[in-house]
Protein backbone atom coordinates (compact mmCIF):
# COMPACT_ATOMS: atom_id res chain seq x y z
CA UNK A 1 95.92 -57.90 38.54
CA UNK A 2 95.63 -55.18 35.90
CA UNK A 3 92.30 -54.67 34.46
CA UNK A 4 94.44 -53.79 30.96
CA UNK A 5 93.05 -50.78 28.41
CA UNK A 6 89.39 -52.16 28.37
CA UNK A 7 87.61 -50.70 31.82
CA UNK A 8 90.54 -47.39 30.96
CA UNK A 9 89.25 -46.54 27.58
CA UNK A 10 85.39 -47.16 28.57
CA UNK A 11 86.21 -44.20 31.51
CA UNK A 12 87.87 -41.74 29.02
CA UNK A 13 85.07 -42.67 26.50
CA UNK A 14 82.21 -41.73 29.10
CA UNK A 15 84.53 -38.55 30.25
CA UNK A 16 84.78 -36.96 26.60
CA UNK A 17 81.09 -37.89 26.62
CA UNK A 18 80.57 -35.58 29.66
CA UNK A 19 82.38 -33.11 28.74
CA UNK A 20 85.32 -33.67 31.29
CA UNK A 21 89.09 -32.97 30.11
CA UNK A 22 92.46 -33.24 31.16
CA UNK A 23 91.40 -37.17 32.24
CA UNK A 24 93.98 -38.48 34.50
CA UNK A 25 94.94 -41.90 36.37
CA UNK A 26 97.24 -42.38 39.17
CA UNK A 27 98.30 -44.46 42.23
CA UNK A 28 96.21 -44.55 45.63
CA UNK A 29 98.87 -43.47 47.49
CA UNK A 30 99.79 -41.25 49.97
CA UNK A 31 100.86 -37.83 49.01
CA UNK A 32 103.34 -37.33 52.06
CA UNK A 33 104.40 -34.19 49.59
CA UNK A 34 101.46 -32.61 50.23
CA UNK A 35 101.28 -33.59 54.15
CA UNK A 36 104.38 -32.17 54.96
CA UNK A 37 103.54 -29.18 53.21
CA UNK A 38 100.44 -28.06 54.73
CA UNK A 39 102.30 -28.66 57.98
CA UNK A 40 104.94 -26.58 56.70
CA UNK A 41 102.74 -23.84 55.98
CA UNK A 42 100.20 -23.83 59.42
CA UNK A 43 103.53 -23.48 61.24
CA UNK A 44 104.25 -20.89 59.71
CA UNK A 45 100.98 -18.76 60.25
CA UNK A 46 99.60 -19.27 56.36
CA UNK A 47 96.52 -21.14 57.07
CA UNK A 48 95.29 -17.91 58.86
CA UNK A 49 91.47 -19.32 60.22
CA UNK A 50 91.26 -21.34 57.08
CA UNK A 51 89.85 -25.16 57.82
CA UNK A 52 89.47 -27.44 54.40
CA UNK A 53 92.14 -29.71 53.84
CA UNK A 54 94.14 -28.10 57.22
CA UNK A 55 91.75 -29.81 59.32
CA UNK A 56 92.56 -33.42 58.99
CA UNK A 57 95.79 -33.60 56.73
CA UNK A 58 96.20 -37.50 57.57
CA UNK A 59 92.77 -38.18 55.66
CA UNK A 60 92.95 -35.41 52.77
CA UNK A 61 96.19 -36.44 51.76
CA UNK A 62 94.94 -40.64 51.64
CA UNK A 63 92.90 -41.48 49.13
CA UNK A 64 92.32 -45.08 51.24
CA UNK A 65 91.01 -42.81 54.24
CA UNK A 66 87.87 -42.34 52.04
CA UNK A 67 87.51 -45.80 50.32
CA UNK A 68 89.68 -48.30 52.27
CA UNK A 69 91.22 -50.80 49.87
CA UNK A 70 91.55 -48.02 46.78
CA UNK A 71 93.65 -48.63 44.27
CA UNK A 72 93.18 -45.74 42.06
CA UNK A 73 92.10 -42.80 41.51
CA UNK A 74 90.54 -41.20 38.48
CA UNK A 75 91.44 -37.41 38.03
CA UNK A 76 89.27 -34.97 35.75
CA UNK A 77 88.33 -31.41 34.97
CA UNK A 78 85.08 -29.51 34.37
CA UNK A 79 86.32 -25.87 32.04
CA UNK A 80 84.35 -22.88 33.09
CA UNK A 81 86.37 -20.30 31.54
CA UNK A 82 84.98 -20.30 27.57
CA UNK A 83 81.48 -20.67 29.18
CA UNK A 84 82.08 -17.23 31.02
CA UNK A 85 83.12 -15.37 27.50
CA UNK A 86 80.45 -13.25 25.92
CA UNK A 87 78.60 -12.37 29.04
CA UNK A 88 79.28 -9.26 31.07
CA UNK A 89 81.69 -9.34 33.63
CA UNK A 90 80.32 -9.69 37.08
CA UNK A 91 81.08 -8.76 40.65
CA UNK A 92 81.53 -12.41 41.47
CA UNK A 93 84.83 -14.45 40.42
CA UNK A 94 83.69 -16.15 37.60
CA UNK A 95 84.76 -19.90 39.26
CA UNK A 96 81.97 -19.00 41.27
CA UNK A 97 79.57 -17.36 39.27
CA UNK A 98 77.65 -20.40 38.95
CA UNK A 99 77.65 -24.25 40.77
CA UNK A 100 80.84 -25.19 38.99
CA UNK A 101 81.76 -28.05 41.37
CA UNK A 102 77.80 -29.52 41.20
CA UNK A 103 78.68 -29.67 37.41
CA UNK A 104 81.61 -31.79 38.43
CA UNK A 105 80.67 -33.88 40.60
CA UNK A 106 77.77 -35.46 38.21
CA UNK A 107 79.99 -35.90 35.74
CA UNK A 108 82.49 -37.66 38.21
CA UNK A 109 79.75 -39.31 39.01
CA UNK A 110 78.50 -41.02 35.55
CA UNK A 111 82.31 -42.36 35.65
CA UNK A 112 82.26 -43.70 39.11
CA UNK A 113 78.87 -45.55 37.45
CA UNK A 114 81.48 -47.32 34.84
CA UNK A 115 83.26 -48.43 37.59
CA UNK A 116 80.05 -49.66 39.41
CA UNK A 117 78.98 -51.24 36.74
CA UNK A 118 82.34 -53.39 36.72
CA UNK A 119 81.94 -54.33 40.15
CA UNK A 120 84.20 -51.72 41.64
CA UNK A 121 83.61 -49.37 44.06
CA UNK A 122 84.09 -45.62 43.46
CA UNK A 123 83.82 -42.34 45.61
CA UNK A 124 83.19 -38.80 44.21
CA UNK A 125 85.31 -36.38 45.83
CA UNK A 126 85.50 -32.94 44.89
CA UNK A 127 86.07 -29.62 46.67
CA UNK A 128 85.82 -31.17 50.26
CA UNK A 129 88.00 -31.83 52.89
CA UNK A 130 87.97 -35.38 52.20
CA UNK A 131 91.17 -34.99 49.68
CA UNK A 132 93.14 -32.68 47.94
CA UNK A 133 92.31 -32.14 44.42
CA UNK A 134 95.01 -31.47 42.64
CA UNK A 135 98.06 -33.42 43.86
CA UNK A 136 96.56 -36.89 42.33
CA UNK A 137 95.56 -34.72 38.66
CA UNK A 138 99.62 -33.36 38.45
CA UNK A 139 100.25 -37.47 39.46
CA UNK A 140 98.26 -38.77 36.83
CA UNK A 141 99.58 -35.85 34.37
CA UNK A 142 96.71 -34.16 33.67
CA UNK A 143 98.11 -30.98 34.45
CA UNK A 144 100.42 -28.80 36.63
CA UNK A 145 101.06 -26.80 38.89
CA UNK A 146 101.53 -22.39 39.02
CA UNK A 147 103.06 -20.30 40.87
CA UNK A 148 99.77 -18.95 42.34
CA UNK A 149 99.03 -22.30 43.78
CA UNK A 150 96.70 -23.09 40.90
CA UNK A 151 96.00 -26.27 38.58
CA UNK A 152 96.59 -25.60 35.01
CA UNK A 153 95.77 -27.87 31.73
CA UNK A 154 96.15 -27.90 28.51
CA UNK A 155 93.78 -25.23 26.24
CA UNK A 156 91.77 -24.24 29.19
CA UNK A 157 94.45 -22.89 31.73
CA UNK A 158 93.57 -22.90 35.09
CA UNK A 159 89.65 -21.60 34.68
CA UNK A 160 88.85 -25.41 35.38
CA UNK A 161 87.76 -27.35 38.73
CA UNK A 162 88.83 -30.41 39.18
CA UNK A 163 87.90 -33.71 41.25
CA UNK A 164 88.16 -37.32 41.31
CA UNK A 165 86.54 -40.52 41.39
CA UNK A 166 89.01 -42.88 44.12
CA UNK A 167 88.10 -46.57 43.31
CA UNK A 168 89.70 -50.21 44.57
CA UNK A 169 89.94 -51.04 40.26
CA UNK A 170 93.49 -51.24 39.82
CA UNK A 171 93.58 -49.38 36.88
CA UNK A 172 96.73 -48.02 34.81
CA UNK A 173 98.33 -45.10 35.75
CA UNK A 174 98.58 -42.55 32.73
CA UNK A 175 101.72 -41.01 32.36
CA UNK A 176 102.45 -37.90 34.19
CA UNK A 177 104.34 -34.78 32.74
CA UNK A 178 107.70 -34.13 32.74
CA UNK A 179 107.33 -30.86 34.67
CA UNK A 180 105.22 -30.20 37.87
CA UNK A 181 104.99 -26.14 37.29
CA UNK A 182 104.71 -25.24 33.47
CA UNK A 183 105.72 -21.28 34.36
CA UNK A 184 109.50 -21.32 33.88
CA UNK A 185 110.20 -17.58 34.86
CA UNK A 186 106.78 -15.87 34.70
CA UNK A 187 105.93 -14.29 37.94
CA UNK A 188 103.04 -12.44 36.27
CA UNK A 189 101.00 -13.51 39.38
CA UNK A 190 102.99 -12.54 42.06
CA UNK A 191 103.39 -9.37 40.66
CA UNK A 192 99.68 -8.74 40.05
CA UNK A 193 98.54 -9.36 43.05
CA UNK A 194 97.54 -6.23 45.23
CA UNK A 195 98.70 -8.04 48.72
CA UNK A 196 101.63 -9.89 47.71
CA UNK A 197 99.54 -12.85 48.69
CA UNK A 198 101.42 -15.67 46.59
CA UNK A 199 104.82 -16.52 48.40
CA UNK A 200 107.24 -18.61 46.39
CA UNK A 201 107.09 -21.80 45.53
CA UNK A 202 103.61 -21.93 44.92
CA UNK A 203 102.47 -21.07 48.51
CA UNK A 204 99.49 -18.72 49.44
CA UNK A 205 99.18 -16.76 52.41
CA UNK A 206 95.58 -17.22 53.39
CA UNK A 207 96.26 -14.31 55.72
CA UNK A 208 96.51 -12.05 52.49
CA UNK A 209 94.38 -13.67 49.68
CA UNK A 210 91.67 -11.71 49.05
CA UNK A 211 89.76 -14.96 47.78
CA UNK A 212 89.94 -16.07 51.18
CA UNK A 213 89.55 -12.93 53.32
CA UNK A 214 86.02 -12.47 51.13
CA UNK A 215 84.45 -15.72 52.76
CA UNK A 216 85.42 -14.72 56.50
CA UNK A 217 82.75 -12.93 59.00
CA UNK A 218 83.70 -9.29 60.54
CA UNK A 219 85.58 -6.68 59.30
CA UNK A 220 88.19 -7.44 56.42
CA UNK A 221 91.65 -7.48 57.21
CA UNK A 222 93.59 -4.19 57.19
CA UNK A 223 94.26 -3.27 53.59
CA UNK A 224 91.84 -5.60 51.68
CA UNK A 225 89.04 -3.30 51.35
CA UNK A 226 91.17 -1.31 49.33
CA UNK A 227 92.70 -3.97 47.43
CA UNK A 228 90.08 -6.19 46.68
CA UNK A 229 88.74 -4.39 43.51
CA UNK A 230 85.25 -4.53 42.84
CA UNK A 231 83.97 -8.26 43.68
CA UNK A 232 82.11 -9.76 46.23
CA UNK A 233 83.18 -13.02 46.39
CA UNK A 234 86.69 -14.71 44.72
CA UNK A 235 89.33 -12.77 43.54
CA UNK A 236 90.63 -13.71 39.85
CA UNK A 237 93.43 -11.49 39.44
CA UNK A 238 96.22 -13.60 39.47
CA UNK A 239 94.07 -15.64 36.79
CA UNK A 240 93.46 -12.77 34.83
CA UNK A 241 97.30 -12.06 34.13
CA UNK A 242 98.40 -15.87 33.21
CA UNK A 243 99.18 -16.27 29.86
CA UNK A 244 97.57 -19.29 30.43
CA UNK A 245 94.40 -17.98 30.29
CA UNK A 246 94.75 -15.48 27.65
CA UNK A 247 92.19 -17.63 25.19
CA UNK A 248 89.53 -16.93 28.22
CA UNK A 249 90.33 -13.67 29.06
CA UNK A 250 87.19 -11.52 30.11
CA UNK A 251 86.67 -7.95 28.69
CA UNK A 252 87.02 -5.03 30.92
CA UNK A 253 84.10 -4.33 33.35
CA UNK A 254 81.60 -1.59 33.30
CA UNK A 255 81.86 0.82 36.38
CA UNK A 256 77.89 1.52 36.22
CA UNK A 257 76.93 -2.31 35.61
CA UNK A 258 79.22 -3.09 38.67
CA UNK A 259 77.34 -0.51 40.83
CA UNK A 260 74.03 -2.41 39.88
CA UNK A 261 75.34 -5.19 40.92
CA UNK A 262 75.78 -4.16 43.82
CA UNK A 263 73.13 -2.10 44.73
CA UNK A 264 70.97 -5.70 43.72
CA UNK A 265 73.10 -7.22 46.52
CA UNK A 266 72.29 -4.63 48.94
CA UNK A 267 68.48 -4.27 48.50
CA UNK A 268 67.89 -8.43 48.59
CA UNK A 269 66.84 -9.36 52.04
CA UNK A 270 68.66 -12.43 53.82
CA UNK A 271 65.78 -15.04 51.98
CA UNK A 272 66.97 -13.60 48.83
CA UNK A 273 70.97 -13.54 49.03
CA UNK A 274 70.84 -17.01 50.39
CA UNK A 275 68.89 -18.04 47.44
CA UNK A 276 70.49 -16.54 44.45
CA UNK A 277 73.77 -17.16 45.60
CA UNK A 278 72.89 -20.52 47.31
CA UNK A 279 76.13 -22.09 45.82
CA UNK A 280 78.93 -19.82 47.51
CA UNK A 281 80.53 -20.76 51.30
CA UNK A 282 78.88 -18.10 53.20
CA UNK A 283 80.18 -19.08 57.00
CA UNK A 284 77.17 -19.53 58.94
CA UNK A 285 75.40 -18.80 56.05
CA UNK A 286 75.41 -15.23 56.84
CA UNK A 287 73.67 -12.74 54.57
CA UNK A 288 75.21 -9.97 55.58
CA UNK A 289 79.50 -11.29 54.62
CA UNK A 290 78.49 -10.51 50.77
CA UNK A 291 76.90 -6.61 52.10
CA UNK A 292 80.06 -6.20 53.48
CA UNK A 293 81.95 -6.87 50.51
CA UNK A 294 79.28 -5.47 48.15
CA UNK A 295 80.24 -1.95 50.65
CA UNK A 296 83.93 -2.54 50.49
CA UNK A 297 83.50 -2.90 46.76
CA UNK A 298 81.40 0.12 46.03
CA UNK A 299 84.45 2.25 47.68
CA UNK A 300 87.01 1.03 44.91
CA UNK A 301 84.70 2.10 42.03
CA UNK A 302 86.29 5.55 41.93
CA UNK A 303 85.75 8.31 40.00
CA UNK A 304 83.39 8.38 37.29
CA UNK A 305 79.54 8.51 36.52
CA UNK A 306 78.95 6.05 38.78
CA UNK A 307 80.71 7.64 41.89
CA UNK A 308 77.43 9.93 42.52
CA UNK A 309 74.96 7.11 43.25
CA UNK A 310 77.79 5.48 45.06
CA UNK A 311 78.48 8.51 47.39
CA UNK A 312 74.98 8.37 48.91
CA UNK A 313 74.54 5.11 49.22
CA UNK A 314 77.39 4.40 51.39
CA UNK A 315 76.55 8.23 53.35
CA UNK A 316 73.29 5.46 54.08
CA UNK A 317 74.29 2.54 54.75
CA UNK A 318 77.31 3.87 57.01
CA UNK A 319 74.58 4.55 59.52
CA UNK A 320 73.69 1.59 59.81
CA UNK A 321 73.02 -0.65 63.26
CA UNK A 322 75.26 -3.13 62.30
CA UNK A 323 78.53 -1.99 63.57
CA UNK A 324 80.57 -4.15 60.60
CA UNK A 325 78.35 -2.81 57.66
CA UNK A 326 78.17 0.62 59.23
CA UNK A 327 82.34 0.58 59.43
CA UNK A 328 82.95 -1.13 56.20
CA UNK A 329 80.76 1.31 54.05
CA UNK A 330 81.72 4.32 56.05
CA UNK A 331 85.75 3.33 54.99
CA UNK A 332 84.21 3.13 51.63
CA UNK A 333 83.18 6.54 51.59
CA UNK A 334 86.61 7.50 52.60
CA UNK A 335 88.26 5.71 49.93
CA UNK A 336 85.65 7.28 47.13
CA UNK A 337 86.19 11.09 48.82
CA UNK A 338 89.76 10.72 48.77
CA UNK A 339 89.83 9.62 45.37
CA UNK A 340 88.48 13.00 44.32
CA UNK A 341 91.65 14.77 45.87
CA UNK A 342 93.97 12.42 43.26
């Protein structure tokens, strides 16, 4: 039996009240959309080494795999983007330039109380393996899909995470949009992007995605170093050039400020990088995969007053006993002494 507009309006009421947009409702069901595309793409090589929802497709794409007898589930965004503006831009994608997803998930979970409170039972799921996040947000209409593989919504663009709350209250669905992209013919991210990472329709090749190659132990892939830019961890280019996100867009970065970044990075020991950046995957929770990048990065500063300061420091750190480190800075060096001869 429907529950009717009353337990619905008391969940959008509490999500405005949290600060949640782009509220959506849809169907526990299956996404066999979804299934047969991340089988699609791990036979074709694009998972690369990448786990997450690969891992167990059967239970990522089943919202009853999580809470058995769900009948709905409750879609909703947390914005990070206009929260960014104003403050200088950092070495660090700015999805991940603080917990976004622990700011989601309490809001997710002061609706899943609403539900509780109703006698229902709710689950929090949010940037797990437990179930995709997007497919049952584009279901409920809360947003849609780009052709970098990215959720978009209204005002906000795609500088949002998103989660849900699956519950057995058989709510009512909201309705979805007509469209599941909302690019027509931009291809302003595929374009952008120094790898050629995003493959049509809306497929990423992990192999590629700088994003992706970041988080991974050992020495980066052949031709990210030098295509990565100057971050550390994430990779918003393909954000930075949707016209989506042109309300949000950053200012340009500051060559010196970057090097301080990095040079911060570099002088923490492992106590210190776990703890200030104690919300980022780090596999194994390695110190030393953000040295590596902050090394890769220094080499793509380029010319300018900062290149001086960067010079030595990789001339250092290329000697050092870490064979990864000692590589990755002394290809750095490369890049920054060839970049004199352009």
């Amino acid at each position: 039996m429907s529950l009717g507009r009353g337990l619905e309006a008391e969940i959008a009421e509490r999500a405005r009240a949290e600060g949640l947009v782009a509220l959506a409702i849809s169907r526990a069901r299956t996404y066999r959309n979804v299934a047969v595309a991340l089988g699609e793409r791990d036979a074709a090589g694009l998972r690369d080494t990448m786990q997450f929802t690969y891992r167990n497709p059967a239970r990522s794409t089943d919202p009853t795999a999580t809470l058995p007898g769900a009948r709905s589930v409750i879609s909703a965004s947390w914005p990070y983007g206009r929260s960014s503006l104003g403050q200088a831009p950092s070495v660090v994608a700015r999805y991940a330039r603080r917990d976004s997803y622990a700011e989601l998930r309490r809001r997710l979970g002061a609706l899943a109380e609403v539900l509780e409170a109703s006698g229902h039972q709710a689950r929090v799921v949010a940037d797990s393996n437990a179930l995709v996040d997007k497919e049952p947000a584009v279901r409920g209409g809360g947003g849609w899909y780009l052709k970098n593989s990215l959720y978009a919504v209204p005002v906000h663009g795609s500088m949002v995470v998103v989660g849900s709350v699956i519950t057995d209250a058989d709510l009512t669905p909201t309705r979805p949009r007509m469209r599941l992209t909302g690019c027509g013919g931009c291809t302003s991210c595929m374009t952008a992007c120094p790898t050629g990472a995003i493959l049509p329709g809306g497929t990423i090749d992990a192999g590629r995605c700088i994003a992706w190659q970041l988080q991974k132990p050992g020495m980066l892939a052949p031709g990210i170093a030098a295509a990565m830019g100057v971050r550390v961890y994430g990779c918003d280019i393909c954000q930075e050039v949707c016209p989506y996100n042109r309300k949000v867009a950053e200012s340009a970065a500051d060559p010196l400020a970057q090097l301080g970044e990095l040079v911060e990075i570099l002088a923490m020991d492992d106590s210190e990088v776990l703890a200030r950046f104690s919300h980022l995957y780090l596999p194994r929770r390695d110190p030393s995969v953000l040295r590596r990048n902050a090394l890769a990065a220094i080499g793509n500063l380029g010319p300018g007053p900062a290149l001086g300061p960067a010079l030595a420091l990789l001339a250092k750190w290329a000697e050092n006993d870490d064979p990864v480190l000692a590589a990755t800075a002394a290809g750095s060096l490369a890049r920054l002494r060839a970049s004199l001869d352009d």
